[in-house]
N, C-alpha and C. Protein backbone atom coordinates (compact mmCIF):
# COMPACT_ATOMS: atom_id res chain seq x y z
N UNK A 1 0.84 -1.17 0.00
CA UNK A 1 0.00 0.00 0.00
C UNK A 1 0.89 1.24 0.00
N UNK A 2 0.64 1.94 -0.83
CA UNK A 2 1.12 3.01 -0.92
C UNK A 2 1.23 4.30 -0.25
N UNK A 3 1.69 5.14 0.51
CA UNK A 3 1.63 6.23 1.52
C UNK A 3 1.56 7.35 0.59
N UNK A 4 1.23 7.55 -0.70
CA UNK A 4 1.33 8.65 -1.43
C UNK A 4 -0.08 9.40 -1.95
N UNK A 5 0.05 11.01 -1.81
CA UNK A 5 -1.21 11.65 -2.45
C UNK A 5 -1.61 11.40 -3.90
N UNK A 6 -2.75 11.00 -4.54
CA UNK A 6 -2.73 10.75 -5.73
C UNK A 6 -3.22 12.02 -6.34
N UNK A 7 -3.04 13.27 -5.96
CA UNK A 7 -3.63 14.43 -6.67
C UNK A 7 -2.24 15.36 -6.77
N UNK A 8 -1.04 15.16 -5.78
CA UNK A 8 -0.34 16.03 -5.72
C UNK A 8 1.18 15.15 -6.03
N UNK A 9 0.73 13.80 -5.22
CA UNK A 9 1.84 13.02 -5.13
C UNK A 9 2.81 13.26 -4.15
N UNK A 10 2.44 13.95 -3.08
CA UNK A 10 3.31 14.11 -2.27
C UNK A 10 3.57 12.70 -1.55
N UNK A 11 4.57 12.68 -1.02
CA UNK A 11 5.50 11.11 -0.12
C UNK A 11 6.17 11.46 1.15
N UNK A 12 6.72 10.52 1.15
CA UNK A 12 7.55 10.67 2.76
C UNK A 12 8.68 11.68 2.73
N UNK A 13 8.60 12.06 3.86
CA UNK A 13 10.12 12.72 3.78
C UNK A 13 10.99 12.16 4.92
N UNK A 14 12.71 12.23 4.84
CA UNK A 14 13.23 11.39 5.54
C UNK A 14 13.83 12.61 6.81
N UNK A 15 13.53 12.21 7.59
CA UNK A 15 13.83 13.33 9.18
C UNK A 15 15.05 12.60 9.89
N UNK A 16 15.41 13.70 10.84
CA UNK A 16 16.35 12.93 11.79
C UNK A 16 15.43 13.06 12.98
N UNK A 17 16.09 12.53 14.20
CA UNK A 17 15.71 12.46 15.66
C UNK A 17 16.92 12.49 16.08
N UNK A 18 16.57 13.03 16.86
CA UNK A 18 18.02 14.01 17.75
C UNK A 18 18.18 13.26 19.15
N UNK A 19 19.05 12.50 19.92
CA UNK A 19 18.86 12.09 20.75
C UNK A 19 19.91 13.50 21.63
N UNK A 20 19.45 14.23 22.86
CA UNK A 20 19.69 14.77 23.39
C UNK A 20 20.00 13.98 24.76
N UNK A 21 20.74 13.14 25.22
CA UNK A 21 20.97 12.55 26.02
C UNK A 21 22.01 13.18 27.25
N UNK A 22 21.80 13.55 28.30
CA UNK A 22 22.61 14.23 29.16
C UNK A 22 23.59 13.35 30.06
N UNK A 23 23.52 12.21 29.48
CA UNK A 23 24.44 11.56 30.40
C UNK A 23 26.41 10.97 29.48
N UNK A 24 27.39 11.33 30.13
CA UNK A 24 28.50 10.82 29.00
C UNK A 24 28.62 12.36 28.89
N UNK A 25 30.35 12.01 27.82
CA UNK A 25 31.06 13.40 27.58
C UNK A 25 30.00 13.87 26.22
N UNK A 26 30.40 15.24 26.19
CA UNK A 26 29.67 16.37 24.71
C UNK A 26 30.78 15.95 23.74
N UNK A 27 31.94 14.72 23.93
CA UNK A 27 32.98 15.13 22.98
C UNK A 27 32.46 14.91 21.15
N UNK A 28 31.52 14.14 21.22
CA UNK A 28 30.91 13.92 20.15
C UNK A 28 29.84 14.69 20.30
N UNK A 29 29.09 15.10 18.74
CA UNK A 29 27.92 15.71 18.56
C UNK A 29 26.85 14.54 19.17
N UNK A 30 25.56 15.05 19.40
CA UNK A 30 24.54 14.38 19.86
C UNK A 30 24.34 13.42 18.54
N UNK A 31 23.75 12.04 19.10
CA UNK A 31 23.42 11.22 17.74
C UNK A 31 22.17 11.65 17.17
N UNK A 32 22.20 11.06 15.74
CA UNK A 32 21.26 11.53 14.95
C UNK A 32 20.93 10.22 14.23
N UNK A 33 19.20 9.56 14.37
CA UNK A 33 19.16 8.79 13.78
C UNK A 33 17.97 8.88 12.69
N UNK A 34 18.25 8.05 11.15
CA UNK A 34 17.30 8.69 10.34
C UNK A 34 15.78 8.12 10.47
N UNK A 35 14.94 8.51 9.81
CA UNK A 35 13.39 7.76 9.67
C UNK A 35 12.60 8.83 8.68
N UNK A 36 11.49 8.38 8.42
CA UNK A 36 10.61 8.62 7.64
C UNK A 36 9.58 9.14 8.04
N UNK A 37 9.23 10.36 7.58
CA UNK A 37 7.85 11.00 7.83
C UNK A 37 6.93 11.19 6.92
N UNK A 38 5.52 10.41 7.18
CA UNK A 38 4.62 10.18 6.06
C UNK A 38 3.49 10.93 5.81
N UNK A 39 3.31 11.56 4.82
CA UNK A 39 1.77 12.78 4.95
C UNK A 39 0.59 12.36 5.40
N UNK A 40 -0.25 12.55 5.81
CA UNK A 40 -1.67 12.21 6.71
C UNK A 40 -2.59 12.56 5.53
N UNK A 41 -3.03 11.28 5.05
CA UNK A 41 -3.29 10.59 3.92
C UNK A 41 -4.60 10.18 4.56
N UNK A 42 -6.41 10.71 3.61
CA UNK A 42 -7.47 10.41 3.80
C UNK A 42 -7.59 9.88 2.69
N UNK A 43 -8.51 8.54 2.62
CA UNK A 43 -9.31 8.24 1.56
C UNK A 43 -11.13 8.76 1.30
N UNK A 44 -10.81 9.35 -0.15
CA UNK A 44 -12.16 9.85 -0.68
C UNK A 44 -12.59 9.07 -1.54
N UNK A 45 -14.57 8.80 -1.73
CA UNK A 45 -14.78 8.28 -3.11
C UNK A 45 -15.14 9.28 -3.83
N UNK A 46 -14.72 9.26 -5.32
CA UNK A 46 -14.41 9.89 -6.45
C UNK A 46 -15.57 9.67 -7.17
N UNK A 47 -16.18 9.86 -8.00
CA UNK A 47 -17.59 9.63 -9.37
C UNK A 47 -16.18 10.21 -10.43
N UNK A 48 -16.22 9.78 -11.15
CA UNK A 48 -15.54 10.22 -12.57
C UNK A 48 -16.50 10.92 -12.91
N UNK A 49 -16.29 12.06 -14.33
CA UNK A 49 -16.99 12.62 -15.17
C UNK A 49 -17.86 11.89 -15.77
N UNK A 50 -17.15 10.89 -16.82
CA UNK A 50 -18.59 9.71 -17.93
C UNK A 50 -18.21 7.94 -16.79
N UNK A 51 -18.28 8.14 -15.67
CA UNK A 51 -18.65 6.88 -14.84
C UNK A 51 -19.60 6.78 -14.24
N UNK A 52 -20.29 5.56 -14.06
CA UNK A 52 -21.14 5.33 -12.73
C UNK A 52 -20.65 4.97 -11.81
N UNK A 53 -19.57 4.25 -11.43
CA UNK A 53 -18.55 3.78 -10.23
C UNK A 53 -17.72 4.88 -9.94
N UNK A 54 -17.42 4.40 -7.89
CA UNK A 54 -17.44 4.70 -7.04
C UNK A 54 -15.54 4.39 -7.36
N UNK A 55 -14.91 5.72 -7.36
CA UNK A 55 -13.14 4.91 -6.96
C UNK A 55 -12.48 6.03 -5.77
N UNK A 56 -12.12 4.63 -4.97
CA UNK A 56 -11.15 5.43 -4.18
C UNK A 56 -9.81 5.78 -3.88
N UNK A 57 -9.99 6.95 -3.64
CA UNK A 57 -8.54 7.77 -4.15
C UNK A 57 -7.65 8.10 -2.93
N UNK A 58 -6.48 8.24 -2.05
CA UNK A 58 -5.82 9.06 -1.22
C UNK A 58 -5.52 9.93 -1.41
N UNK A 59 -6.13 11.11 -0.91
CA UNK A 59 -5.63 12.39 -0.94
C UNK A 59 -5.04 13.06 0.17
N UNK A 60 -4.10 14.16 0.46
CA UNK A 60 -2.98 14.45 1.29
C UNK A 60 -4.09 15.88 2.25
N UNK A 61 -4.40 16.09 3.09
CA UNK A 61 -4.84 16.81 4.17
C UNK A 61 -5.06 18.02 3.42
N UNK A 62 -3.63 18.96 2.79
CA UNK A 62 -3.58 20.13 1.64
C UNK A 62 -4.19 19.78 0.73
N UNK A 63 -4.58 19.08 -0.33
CA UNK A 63 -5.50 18.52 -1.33
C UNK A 63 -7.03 18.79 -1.01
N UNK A 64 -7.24 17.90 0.22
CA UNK A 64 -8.43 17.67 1.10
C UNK A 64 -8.99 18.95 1.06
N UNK A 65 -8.23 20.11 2.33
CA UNK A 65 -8.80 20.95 2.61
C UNK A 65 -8.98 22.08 0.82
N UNK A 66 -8.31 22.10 0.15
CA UNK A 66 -8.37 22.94 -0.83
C UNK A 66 -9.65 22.13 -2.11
N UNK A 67 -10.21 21.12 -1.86
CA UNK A 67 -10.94 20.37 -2.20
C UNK A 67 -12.34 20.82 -1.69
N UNK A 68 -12.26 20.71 -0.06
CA UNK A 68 -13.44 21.00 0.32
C UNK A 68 -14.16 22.90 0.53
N UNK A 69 -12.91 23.68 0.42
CA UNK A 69 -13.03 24.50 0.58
C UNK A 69 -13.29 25.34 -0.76
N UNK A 70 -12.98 24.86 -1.88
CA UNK A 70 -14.22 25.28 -2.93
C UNK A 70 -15.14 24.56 -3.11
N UNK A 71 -15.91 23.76 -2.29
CA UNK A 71 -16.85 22.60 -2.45
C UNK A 71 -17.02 22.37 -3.59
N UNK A 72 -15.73 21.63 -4.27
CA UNK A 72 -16.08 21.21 -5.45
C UNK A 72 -17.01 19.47 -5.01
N UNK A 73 -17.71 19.31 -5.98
CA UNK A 73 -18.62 17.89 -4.82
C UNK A 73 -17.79 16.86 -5.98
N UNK A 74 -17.46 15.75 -5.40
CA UNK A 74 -16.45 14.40 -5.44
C UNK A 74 -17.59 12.75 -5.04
N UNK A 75 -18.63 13.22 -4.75
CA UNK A 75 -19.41 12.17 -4.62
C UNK A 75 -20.92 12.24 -4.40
């Protein structure tokens, strides 16, 4: 399954996490370990233009709200 917007295509982005640990020498920088941050991804059902079926799509929160906020209607 895919974590991606299908209107914009936005994806993960890769972050660090900072471990700020106070214990031990500063002689090294604080560690840094990587991971993935994934967009907050709703599923909508869609009507096509010349369809009678129902498809569902993931769209990204920014999509969503700019979706609902010209109420364009999607179902």
């Amino acid at each position: 399954m895919s974590r991606v917007c299908d209107i914009c295509n936005k994806g993960f982005l890769t972050v660090t996490n900072i471990s700020h640990k106070h214990s031990g020498s500063w002689a090294k920088k604080a560690p840094k370990t990587k991971r993935k941050s994934y967009p907050n991804l709703r599923m909508l059902k869609v009507m096509p233009d010349n369809s009678s079926n129902l498809m569902k799509i993931k769209v990204c929160m920014r999509c969503y709200r700019t979706i609902r906020g010209k109420s364009i209607k999607l179902n």
